[in-house]
N, C-alpha and C. Protein backbone atom coordinates (compact mmCIF):
# COMPACT_ATOMS: atom_id res chain seq x y z
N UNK A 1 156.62 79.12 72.47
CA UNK A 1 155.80 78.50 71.44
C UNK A 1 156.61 78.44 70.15
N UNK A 2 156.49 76.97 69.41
CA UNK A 2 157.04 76.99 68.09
C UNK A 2 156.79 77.43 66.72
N UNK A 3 157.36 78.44 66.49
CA UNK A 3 156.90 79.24 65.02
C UNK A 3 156.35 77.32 64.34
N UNK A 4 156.91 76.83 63.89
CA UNK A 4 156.23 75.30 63.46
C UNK A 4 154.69 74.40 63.60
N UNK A 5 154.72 74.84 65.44
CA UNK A 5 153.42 74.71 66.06
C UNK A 5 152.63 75.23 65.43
N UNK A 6 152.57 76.61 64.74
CA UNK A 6 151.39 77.76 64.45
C UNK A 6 151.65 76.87 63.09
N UNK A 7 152.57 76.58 62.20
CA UNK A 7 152.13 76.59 61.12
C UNK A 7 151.51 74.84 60.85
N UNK A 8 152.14 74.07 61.47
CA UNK A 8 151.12 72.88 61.42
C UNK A 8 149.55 72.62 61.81
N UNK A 9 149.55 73.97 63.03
CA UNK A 9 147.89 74.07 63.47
C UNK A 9 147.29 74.70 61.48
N UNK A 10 147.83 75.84 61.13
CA UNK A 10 147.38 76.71 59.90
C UNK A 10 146.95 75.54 59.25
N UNK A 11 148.46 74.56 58.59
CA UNK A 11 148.07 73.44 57.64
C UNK A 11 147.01 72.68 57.85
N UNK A 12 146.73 71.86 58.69
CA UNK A 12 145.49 71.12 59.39
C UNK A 12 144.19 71.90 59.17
N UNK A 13 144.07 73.14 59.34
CA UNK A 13 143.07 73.85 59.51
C UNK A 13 142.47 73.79 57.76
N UNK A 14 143.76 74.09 57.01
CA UNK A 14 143.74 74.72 55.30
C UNK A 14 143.22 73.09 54.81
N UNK A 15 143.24 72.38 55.56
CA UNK A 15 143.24 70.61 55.25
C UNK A 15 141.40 70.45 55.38
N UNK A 16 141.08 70.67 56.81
CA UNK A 16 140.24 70.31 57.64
C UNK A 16 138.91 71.28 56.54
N UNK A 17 139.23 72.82 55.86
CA UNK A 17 138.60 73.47 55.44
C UNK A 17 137.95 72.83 54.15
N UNK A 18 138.96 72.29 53.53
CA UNK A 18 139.09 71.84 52.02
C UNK A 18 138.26 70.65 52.12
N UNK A 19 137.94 69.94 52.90
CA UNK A 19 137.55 68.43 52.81
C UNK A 19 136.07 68.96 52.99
N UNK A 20 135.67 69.94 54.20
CA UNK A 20 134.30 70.17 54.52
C UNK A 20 133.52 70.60 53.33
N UNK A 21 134.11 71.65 52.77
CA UNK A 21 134.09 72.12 51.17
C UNK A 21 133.48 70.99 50.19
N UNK A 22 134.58 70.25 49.61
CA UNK A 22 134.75 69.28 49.12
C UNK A 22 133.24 68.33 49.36
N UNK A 23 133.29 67.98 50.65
CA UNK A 23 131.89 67.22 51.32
C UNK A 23 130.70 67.97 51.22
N UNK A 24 130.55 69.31 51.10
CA UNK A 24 129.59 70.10 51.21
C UNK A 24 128.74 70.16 49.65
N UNK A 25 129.70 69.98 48.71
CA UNK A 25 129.55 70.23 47.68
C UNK A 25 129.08 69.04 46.92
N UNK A 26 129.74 67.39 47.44
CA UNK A 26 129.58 66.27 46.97
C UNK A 26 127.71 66.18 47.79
N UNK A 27 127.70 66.71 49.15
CA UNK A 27 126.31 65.98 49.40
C UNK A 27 125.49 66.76 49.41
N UNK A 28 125.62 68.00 48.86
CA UNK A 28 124.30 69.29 49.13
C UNK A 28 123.50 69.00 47.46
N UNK A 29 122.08 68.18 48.42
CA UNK A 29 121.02 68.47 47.01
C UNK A 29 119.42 69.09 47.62
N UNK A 30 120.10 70.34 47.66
CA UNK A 30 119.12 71.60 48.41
C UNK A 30 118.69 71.88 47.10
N UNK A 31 117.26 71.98 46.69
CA UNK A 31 116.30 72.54 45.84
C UNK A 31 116.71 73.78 45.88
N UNK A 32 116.85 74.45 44.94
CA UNK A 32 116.74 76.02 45.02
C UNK A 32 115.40 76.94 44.71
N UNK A 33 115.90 78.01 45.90
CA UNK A 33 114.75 78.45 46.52
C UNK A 33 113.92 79.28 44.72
N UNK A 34 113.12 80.11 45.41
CA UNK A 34 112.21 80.82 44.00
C UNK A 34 113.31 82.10 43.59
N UNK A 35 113.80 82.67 44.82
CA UNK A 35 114.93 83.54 44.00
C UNK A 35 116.24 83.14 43.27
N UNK A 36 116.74 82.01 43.47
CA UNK A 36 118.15 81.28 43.07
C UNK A 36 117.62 80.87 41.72
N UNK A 37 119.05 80.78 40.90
CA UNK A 37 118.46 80.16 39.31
C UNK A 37 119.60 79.40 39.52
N UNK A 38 119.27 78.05 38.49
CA UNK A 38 119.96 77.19 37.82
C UNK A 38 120.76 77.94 36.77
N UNK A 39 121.78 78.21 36.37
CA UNK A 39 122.72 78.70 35.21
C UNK A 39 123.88 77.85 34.89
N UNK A 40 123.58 78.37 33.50
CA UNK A 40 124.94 77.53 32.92
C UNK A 40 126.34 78.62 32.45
N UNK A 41 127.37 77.50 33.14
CA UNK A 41 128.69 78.28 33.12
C UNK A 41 129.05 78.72 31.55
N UNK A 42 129.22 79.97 30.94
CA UNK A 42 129.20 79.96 29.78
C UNK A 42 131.78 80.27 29.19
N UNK A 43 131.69 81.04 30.49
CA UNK A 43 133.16 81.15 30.07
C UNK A 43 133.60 81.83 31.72
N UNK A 44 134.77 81.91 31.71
CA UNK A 44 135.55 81.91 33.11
C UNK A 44 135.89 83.50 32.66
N UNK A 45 135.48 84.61 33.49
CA UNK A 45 136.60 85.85 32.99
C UNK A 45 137.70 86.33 33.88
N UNK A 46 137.69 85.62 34.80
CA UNK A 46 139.06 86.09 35.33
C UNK A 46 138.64 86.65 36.91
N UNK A 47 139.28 87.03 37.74
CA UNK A 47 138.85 86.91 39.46
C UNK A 47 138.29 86.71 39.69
N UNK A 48 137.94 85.73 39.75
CA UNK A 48 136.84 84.83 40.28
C UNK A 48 135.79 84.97 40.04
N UNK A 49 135.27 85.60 38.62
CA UNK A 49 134.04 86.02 37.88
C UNK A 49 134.12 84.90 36.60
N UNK A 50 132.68 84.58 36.71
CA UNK A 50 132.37 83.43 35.69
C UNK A 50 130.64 84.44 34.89
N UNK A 51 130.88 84.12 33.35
CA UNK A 51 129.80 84.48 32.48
C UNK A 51 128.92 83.33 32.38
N UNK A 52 127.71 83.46 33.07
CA UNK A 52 126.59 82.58 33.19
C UNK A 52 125.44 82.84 32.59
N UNK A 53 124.91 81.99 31.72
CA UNK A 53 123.35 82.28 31.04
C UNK A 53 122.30 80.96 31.87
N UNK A 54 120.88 82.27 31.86
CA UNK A 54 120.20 81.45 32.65
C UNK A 54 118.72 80.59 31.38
N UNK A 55 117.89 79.76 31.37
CA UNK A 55 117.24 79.03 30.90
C UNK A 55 116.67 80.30 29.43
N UNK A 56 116.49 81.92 30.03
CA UNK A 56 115.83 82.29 29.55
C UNK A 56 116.77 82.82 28.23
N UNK A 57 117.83 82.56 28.28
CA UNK A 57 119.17 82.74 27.75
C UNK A 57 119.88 84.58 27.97
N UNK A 58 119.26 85.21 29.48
CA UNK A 58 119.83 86.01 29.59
C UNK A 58 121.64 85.65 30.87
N UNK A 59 122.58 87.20 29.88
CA UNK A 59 123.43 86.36 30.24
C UNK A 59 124.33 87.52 31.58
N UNK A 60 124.70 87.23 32.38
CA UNK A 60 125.07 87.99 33.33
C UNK A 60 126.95 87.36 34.09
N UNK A 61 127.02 88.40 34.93
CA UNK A 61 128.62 87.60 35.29
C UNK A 61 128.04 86.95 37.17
N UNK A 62 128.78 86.40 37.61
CA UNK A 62 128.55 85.57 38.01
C UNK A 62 129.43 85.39 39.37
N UNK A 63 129.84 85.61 40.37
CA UNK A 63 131.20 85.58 40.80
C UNK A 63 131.33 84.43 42.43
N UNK A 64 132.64 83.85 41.92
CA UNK A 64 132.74 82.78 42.76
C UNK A 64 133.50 82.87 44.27
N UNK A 65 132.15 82.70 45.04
CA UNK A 65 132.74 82.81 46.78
C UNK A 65 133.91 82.19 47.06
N UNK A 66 134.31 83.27 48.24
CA UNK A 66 135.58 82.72 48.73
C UNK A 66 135.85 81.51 49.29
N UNK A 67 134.41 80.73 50.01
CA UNK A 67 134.56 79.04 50.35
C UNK A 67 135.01 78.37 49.19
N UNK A 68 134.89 78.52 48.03
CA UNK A 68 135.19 77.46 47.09
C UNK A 68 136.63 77.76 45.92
N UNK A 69 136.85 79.45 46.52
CA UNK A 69 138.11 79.42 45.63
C UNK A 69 139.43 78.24 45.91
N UNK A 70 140.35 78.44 45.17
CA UNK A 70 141.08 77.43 45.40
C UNK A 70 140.73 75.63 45.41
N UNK A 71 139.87 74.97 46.27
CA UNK A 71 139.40 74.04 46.53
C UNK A 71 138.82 73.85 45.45
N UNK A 72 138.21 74.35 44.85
CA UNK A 72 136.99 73.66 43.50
C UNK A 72 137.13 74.36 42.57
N UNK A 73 137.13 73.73 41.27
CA UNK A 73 137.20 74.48 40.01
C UNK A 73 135.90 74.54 39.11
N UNK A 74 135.12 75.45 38.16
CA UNK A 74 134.53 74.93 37.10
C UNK A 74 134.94 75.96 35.85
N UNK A 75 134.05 74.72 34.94
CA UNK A 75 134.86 75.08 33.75
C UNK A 75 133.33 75.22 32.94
N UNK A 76 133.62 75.71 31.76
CA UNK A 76 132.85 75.71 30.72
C UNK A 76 131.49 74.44 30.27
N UNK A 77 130.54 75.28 30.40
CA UNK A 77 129.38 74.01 30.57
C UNK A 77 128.61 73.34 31.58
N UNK A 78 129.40 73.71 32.71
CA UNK A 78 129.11 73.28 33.99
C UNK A 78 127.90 73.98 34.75
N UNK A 79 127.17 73.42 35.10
CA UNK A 79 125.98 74.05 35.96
C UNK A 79 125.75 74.42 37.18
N UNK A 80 125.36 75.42 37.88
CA UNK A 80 125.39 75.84 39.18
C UNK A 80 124.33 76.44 39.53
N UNK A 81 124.04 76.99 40.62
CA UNK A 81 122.95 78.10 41.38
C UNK A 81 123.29 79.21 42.13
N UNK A 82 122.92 79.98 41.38
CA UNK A 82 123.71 81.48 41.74
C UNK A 82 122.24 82.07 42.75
N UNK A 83 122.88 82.93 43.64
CA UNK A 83 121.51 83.58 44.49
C UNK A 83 121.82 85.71 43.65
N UNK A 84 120.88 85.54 43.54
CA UNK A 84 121.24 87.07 42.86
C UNK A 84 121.45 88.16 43.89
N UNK A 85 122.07 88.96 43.17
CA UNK A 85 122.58 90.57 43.89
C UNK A 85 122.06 91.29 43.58
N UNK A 86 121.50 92.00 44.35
CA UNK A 86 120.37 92.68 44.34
C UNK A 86 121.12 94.21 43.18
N UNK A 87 121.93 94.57 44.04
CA UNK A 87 122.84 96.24 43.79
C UNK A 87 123.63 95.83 42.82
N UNK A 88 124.33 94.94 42.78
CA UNK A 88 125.41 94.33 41.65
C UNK A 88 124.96 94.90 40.04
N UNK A 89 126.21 95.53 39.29
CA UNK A 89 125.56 96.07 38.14
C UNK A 89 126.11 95.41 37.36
N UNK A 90 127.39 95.10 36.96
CA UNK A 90 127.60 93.69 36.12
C UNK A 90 127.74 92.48 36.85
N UNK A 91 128.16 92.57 37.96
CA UNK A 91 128.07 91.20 38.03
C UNK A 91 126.77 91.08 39.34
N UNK A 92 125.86 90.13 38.90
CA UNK A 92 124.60 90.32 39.25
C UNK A 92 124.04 88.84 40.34
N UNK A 93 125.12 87.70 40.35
CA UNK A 93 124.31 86.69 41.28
C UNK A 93 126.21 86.23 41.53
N UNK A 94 125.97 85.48 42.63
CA UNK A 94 127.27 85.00 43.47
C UNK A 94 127.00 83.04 43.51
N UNK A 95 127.80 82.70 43.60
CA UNK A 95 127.43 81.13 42.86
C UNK A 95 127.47 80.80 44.57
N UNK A 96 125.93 80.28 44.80
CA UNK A 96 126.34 79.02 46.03
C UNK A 96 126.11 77.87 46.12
N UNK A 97 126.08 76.88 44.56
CA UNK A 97 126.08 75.58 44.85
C UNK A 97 126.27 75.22 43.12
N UNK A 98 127.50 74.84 43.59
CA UNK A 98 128.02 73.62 42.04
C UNK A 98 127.61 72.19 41.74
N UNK A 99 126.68 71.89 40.86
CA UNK A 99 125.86 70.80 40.82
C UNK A 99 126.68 69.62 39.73
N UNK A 100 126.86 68.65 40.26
CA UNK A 100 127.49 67.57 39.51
C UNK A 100 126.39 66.84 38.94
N UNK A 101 126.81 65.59 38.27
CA UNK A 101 125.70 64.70 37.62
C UNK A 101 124.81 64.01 38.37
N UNK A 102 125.58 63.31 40.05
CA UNK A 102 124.30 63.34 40.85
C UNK A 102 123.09 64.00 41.03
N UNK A 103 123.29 65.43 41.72
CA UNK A 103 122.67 66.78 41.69
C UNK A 103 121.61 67.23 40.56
N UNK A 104 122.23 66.74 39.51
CA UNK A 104 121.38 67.00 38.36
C UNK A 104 120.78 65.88 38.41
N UNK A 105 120.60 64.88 38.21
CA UNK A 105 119.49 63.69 37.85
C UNK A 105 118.50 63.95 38.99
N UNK A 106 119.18 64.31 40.59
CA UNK A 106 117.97 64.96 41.06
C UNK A 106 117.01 65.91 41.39
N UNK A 107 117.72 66.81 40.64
CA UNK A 107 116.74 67.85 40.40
C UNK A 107 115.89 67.43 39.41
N UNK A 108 116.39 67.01 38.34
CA UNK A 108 115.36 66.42 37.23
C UNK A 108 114.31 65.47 37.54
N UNK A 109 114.59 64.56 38.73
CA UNK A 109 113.31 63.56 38.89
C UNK A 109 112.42 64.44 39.93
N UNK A 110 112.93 65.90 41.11
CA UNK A 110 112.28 66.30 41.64
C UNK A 110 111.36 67.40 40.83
N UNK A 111 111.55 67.70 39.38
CA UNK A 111 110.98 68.31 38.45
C UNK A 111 111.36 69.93 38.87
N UNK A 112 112.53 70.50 39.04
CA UNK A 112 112.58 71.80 39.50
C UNK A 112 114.12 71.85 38.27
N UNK A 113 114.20 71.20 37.14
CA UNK A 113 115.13 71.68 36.11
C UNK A 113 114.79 72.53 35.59
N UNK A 114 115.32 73.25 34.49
CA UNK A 114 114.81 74.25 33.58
C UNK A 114 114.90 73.46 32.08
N UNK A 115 113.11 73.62 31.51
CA UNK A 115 112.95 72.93 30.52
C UNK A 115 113.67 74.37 29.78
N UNK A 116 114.63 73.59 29.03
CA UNK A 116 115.34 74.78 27.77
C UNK A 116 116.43 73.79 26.73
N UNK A 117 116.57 74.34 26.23
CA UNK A 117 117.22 73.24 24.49
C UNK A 117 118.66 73.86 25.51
N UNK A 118 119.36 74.84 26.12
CA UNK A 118 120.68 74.73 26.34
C UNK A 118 121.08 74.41 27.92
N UNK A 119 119.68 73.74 28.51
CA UNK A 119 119.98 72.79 29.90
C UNK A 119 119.46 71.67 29.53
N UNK A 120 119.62 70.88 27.91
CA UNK A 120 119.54 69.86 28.28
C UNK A 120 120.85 69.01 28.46
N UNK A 121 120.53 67.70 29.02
CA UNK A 121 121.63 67.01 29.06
C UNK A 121 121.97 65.58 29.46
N UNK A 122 121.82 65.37 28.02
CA UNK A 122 121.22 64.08 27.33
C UNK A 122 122.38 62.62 27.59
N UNK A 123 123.97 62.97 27.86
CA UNK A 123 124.57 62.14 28.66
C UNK A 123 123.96 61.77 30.04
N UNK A 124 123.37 62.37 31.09
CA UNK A 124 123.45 62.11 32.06
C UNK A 124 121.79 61.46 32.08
N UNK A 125 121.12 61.43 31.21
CA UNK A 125 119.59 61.44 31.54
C UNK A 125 119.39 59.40 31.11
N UNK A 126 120.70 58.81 30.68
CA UNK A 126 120.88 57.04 29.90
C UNK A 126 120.71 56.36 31.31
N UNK A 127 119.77 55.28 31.21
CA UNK A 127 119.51 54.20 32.33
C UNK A 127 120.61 54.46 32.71
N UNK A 128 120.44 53.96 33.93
CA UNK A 128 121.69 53.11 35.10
C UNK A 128 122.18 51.84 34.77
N UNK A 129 121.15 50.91 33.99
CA UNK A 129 121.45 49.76 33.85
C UNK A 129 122.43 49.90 32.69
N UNK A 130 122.76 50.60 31.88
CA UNK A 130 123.58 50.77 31.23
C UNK A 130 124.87 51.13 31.41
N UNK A 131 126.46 50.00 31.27
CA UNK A 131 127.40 50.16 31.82
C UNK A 131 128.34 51.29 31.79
N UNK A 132 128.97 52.24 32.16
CA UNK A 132 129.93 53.09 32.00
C UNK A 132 131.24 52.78 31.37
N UNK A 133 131.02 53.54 29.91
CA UNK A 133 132.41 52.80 29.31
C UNK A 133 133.55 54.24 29.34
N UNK A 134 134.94 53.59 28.72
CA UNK A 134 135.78 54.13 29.65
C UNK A 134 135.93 55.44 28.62
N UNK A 135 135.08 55.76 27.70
CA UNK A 135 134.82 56.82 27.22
C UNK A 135 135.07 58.20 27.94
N UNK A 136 134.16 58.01 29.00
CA UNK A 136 133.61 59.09 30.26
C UNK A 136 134.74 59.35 30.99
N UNK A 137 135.79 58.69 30.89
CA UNK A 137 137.12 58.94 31.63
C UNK A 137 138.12 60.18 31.36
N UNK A 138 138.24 60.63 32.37
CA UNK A 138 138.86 61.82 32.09
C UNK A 138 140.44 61.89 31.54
N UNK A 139 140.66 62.27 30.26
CA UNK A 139 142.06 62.27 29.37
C UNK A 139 142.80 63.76 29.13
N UNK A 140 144.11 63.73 29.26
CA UNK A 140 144.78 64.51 29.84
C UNK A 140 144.99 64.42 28.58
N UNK A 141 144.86 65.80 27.76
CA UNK A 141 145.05 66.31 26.41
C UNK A 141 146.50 66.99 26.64
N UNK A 142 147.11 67.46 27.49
CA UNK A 142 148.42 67.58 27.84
C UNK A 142 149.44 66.46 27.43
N UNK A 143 149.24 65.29 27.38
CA UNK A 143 150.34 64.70 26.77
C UNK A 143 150.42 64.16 26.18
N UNK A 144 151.30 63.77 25.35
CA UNK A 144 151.38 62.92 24.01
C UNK A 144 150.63 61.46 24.08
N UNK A 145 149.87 61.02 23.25
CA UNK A 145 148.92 59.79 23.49
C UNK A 145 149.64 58.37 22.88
N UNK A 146 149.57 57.53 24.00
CA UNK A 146 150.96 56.25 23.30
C UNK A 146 149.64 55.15 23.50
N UNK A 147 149.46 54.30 22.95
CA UNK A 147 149.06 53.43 22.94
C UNK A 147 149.20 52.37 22.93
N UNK A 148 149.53 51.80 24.17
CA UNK A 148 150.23 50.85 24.79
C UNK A 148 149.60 49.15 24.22
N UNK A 149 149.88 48.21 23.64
CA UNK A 149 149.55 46.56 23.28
C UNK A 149 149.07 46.23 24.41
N UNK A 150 148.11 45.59 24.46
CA UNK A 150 147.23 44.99 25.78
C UNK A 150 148.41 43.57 25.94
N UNK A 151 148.09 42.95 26.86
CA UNK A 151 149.48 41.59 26.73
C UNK A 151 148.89 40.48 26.20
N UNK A 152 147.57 40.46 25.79
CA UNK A 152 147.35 39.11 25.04
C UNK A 152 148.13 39.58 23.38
N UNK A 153 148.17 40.58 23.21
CA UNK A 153 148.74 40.91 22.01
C UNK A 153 150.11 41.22 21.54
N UNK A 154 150.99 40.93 22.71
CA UNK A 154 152.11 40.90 22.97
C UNK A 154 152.69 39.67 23.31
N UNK A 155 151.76 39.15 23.92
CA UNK A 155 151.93 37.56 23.96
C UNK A 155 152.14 36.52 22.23
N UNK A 156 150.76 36.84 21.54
CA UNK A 156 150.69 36.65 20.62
C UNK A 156 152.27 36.93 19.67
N UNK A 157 152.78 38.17 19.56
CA UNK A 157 153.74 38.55 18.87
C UNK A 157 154.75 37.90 19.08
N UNK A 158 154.98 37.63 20.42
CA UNK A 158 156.37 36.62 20.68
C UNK A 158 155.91 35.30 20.33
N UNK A 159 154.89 35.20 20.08
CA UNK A 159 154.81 33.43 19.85
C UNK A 159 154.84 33.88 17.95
N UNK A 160 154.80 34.20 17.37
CA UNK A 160 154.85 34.99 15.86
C UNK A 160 156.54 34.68 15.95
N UNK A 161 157.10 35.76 16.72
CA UNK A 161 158.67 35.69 16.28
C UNK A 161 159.28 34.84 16.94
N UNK A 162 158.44 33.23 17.55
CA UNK A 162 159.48 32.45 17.71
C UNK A 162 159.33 31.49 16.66
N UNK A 163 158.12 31.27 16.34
CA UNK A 163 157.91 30.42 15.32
C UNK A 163 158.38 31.24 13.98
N UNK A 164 158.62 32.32 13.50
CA UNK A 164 159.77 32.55 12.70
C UNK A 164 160.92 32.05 12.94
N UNK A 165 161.17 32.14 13.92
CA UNK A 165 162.77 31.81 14.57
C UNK A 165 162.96 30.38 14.05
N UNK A 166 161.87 29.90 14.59
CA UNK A 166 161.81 28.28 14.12
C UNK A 166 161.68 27.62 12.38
N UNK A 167 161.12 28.43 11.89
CA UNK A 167 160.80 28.33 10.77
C UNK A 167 162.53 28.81 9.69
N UNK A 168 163.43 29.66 10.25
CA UNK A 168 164.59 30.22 10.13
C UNK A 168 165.58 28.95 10.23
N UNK A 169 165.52 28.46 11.27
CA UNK A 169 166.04 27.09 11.80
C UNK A 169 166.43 25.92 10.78
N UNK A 170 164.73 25.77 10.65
CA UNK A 170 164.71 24.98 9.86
C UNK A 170 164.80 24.48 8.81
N UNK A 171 164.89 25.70 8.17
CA UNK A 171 165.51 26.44 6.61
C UNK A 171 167.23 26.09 6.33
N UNK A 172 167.48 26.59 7.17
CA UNK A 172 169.00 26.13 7.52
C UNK A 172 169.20 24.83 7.67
C-alpha cells in the first residue's frame, strides 16, 4: 500500500468534511429549541472560546465545536445559538448553529427573534425589492486602496490630449 494512497484518501475526506459543514451551516434553519438562546458574538478570546451576550444582556463565554473549527470563522457581531452547559463555570453554552442573514430574516418572520435594542438589525430587515449596492461588498482593509478610472473616463482623457495635440499643431 502507498504511503500517498492513505494521504489522498485523508485529503478527500478533510475536503468531503468541509463542504458538509459548509452545507450544513448554509441550509440549517432549525428554530431553536426553549433551552438554546440566540446570542450575540461580543469578542473572540482565544481557543476556541468566544464572549457572547444574550437578549437579556447577560454575558457568558461561549466555546466553538470541533465540526466548525477551522472550516468557519466568526467575528464580532455575529449571531449564533449556543445550547447551554449545564456544569460549565465560565464557559457556560457551546455554539451549534451560526446564523447568516438568510437565517435571520427567518427567524424574524417565524417570530422566535429576541425583541432587544442590541439584536436589532436594521440592514437586513430593507425590502427585497430594493437593489444591493456594492456597498455590502466585502473590502480588504489590508491593502492599499487605488482607484482605478472606469474607461469611459479614460476614453474621454485621450480624446482631451489629442485634441490638445491638435490644437498644438495648429498653433505651429
Amino acid at each position: 500500500v502507498s504511503p500517498y494512497l492513505d494521504f489522498e484518501f485523508h485529503v478527500t475526506i478533510m475536503f468531503c468534511r468541509k463542504r458538509h459543514v459548509v452545507d450544513a451551516v448554509l441550509n440549517c434553519y432549525d428554530i431553536p429549541s426553549n433551552e438554546q438562546k440566540i446570542v450575540k458574538v461580543i469578542r473572540s478570546c482565544g481557543n476556541n472560546l468566544h464572549e457572547v451576550v444574550t437578549p437579556t444582556e447577560e454575558t457568558f463565554l461561549a466555546s466553538m465545536p470541533t465540526k466548525f473549527r477551522n472550516y468557519l470563522w466568526i467575528r464580532r457581531g455575529d449571531f449564533v445559538v449556543v445550547d447551554p452547559i449545564k456544569e460549565g463555570g465560565k464557559v457556560k453554552g457551546e455554539i451549534v448553529q451560526i446564523l447568516l442573514k438568510e437565517q435571520i430574516k427567518y427567524f424574524i418572520d417565524q417570530g422566535v427573534w429576541p425583541n432587544s435594542k442590541e439584536f436589532s438589525v436594521p440592514r437586513i430587515q430593507k425590502s427585497e425589492n430594493e437593489s444591493s449596492d456594492s456597498s455590502e461588498l466585502f473590502v480588504n482593509t489590508n491593502r492599499p486602496y487605488v482607484d482605478y478610472p472606469s474607461s469611459s473616463e479614460e476614453e474621454s482623457d485621450e480624446e482631451e490630449e489629442e485634441e490638445e495635440e491638435d490644437d498644438d499643431d495648429v498653433k505651429s
